[in-house]
PDB file of N, CA and C in Angstrom:
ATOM      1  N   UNK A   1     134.855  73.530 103.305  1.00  0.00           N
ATOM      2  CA  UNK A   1     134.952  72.133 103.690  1.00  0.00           C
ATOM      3  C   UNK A   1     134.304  71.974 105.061  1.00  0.00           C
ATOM      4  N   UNK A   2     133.871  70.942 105.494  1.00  0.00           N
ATOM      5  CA  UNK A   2     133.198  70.329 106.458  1.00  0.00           C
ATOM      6  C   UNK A   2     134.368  69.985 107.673  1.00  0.00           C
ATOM      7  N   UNK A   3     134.081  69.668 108.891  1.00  0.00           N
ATOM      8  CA  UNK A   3     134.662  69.352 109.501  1.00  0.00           C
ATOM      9  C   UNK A   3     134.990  67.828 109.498  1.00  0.00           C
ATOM     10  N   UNK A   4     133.723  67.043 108.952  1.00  0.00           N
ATOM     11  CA  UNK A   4     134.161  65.927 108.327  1.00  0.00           C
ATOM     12  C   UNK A   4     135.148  65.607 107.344  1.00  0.00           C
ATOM     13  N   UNK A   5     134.650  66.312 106.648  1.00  0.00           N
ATOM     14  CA  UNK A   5     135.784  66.471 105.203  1.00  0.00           C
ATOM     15  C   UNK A   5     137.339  66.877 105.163  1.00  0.00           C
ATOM     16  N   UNK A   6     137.240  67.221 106.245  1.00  0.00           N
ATOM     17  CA  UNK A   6     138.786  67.481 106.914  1.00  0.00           C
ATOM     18  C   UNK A   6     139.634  66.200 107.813  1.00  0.00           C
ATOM     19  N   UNK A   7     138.692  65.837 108.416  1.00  0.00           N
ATOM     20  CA  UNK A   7     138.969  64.724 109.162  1.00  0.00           C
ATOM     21  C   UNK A   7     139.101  63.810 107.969  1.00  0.00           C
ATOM     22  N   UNK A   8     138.234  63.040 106.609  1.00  0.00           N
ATOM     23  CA  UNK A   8     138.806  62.603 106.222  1.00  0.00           C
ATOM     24  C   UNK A   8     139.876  62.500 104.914  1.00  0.00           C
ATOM     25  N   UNK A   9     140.036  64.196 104.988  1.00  0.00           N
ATOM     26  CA  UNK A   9     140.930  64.032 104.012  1.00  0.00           C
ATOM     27  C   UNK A   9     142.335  63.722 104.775  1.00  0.00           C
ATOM     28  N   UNK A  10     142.797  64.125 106.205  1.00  0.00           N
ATOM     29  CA  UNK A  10     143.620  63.900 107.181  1.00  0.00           C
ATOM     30  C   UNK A  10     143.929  62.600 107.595  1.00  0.00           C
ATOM     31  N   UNK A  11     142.732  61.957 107.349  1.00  0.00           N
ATOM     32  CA  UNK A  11     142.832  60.255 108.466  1.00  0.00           C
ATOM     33  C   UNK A  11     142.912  60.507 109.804  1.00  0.00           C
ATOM     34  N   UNK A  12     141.917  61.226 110.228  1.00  0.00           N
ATOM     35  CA  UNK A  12     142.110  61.619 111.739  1.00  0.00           C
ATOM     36  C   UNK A  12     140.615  61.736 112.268  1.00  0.00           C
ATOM     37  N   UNK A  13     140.717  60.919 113.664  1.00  0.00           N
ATOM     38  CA  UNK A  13     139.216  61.203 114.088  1.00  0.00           C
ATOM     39  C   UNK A  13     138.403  62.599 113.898  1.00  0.00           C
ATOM     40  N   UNK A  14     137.077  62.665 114.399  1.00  0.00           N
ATOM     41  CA  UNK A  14     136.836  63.706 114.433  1.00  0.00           C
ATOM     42  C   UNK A  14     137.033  64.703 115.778  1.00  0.00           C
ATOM     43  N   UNK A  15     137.143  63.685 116.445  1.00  0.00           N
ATOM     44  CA  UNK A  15     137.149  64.176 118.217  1.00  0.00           C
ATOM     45  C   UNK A  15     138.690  65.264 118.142  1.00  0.00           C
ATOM     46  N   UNK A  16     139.647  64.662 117.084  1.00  0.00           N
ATOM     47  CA  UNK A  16     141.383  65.324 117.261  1.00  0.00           C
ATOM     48  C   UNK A  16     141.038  66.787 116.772  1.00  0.00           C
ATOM     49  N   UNK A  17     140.437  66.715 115.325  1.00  0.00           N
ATOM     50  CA  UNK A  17     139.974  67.878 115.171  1.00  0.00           C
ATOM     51  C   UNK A  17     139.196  69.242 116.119  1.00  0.00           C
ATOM     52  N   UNK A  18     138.465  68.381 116.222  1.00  0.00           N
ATOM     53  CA  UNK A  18     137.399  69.520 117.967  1.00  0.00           C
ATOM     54  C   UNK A  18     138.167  69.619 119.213  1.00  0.00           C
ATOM     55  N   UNK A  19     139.209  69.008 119.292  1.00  0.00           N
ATOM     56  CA  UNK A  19     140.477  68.949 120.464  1.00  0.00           C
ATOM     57  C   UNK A  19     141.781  69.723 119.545  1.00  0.00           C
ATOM     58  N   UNK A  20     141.882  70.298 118.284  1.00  0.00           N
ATOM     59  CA  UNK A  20     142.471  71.254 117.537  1.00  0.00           C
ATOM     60  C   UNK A  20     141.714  72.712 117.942  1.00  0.00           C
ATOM     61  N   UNK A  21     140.347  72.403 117.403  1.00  0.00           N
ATOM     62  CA  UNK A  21     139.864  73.741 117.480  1.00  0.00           C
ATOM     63  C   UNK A  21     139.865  74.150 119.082  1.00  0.00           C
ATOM     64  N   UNK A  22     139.898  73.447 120.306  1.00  0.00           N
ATOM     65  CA  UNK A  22     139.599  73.875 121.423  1.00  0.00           C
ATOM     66  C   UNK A  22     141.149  74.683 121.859  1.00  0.00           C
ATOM     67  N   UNK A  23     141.987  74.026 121.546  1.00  0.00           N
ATOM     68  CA  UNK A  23     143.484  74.333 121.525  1.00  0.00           C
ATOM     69  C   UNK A  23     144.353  75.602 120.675  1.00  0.00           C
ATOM     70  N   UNK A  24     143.162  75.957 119.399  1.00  0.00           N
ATOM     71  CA  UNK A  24     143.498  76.939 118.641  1.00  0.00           C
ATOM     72  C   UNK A  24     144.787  76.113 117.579  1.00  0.00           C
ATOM     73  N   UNK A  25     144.936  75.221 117.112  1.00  0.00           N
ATOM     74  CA  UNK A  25     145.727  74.424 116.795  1.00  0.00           C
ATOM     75  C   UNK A  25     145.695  74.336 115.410  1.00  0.00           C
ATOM     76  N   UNK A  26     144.444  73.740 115.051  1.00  0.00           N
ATOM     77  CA  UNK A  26     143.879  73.442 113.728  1.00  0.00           C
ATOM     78  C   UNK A  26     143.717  74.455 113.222  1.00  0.00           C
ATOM     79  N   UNK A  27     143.152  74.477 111.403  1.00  0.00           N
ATOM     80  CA  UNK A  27     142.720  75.323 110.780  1.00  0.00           C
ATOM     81  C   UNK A  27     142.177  75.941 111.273  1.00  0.00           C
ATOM     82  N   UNK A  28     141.920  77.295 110.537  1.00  0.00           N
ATOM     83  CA  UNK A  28     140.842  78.587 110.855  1.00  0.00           C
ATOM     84  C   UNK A  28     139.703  78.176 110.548  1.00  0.00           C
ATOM     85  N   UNK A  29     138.464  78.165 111.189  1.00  0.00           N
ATOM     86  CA  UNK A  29     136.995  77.418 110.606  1.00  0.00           C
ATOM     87  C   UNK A  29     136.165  78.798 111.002  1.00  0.00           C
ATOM     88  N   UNK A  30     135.156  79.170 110.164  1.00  0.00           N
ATOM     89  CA  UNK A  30     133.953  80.185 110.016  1.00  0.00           C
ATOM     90  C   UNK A  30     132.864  79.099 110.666  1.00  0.00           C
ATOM     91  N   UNK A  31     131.739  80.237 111.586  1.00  0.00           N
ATOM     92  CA  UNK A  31     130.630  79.765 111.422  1.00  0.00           C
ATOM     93  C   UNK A  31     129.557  80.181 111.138  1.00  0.00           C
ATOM     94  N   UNK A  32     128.925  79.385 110.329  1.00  0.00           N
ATOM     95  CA  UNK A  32     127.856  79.928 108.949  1.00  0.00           C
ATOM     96  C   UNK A  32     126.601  79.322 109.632  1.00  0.00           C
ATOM     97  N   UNK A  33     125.801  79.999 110.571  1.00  0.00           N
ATOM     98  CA  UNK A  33     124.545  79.467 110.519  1.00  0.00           C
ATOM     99  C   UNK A  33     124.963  78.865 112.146  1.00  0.00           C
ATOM    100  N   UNK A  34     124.409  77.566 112.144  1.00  0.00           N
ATOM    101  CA  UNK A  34     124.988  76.585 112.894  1.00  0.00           C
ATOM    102  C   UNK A  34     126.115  75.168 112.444  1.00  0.00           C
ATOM    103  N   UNK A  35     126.586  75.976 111.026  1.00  0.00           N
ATOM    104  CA  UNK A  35     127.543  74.894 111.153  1.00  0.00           C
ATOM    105  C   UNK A  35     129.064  75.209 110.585  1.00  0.00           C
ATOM    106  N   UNK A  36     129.878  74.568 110.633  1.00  0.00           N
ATOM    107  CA  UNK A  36     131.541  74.719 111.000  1.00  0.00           C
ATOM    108  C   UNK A  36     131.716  74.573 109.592  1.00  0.00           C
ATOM    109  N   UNK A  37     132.580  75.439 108.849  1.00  0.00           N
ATOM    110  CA  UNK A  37     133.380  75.539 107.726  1.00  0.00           C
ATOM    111  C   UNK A  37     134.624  76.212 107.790  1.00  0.00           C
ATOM    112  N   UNK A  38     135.164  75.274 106.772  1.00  0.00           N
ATOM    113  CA  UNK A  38     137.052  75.672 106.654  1.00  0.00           C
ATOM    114  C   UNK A  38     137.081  76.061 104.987  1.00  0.00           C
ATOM    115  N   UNK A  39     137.361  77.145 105.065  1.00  0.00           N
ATOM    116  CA  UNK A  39     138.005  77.447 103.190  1.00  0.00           C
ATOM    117  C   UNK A  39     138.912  76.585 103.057  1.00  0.00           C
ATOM    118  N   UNK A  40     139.309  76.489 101.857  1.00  0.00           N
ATOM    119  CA  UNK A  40     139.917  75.299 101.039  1.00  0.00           C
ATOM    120  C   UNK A  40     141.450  76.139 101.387  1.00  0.00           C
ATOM    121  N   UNK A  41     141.085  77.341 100.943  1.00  0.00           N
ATOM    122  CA  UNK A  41     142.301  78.392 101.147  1.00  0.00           C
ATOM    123  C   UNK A  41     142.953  78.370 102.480  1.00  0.00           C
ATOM    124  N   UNK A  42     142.214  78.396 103.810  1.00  0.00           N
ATOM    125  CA  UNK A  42     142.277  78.462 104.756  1.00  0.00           C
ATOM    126  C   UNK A  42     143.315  76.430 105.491  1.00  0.00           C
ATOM    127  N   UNK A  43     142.724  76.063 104.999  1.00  0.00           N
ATOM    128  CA  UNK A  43     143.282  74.489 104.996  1.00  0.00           C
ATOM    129  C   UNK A  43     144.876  74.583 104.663  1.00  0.00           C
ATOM    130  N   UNK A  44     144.718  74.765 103.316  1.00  0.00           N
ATOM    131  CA  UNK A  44     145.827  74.669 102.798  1.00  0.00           C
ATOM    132  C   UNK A  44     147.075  75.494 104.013  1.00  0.00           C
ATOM    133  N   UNK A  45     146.935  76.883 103.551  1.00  0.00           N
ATOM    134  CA  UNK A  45     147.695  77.385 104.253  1.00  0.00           C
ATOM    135  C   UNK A  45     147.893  76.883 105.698  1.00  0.00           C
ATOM    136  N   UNK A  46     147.267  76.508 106.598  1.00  0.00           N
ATOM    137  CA  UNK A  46     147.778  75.677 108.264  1.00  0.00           C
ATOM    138  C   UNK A  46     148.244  74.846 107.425  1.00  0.00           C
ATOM    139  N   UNK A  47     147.745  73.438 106.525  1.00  0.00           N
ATOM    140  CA  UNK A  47     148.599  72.778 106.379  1.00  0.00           C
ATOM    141  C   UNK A  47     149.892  72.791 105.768  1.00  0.00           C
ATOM    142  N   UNK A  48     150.190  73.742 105.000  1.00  0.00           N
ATOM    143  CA  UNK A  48     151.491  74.416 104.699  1.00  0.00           C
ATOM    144  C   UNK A  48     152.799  74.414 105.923  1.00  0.00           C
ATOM    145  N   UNK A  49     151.664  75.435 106.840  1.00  0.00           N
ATOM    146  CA  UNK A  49     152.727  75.434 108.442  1.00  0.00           C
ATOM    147  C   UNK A  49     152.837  74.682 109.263  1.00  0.00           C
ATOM    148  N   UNK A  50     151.999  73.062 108.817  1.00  0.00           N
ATOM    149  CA  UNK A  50     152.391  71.626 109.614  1.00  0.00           C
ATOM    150  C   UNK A  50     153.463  70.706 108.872  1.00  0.00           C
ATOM    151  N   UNK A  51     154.096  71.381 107.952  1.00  0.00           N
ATOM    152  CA  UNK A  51     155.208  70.530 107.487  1.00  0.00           C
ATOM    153  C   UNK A  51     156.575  70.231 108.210  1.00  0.00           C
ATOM    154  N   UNK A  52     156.597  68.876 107.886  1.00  0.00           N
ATOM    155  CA  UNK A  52     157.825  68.395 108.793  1.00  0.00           C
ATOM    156  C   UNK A  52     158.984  69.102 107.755  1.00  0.00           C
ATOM    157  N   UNK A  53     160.019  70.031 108.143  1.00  0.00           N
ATOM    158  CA  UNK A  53     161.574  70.440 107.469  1.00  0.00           C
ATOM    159  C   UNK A  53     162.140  69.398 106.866  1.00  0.00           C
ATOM    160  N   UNK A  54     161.719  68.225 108.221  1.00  0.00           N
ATOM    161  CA  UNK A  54     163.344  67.055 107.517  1.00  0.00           C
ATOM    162  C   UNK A  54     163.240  66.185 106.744  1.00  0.00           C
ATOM    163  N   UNK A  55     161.438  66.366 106.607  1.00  0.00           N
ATOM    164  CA  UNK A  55     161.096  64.990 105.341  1.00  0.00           C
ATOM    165  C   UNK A  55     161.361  65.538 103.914  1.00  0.00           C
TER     166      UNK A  55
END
């Protein structure tokens, strides 16, 4: 996935994302060449460990 493609599967700028990755926050992203990719696998799982308990 793209770094776009993350942002909009999230609803989140793109700037929050690149202020994730600077923070170590966000997904794990590879870089291929000159450009930023996230496995699908890789997504999932962070988003797994951003779940709210109490919802």
């Amino acid at each position: 996935m793209t770094p776009k493609e993350i942002c909009h599967e999230l609803q989140i700028p793109e700037q929050t994302f690149y202020q994730w990755r600077v923070k170590h926050a966000g997904p794990r992203a590879h870089r291929i060449g000159r450009h930023l990719r996230i496995s699908l696998t890789d997504f999932n799982a962070w988003l797994a460990t951003t779940e709210d308990p109490l919802v």
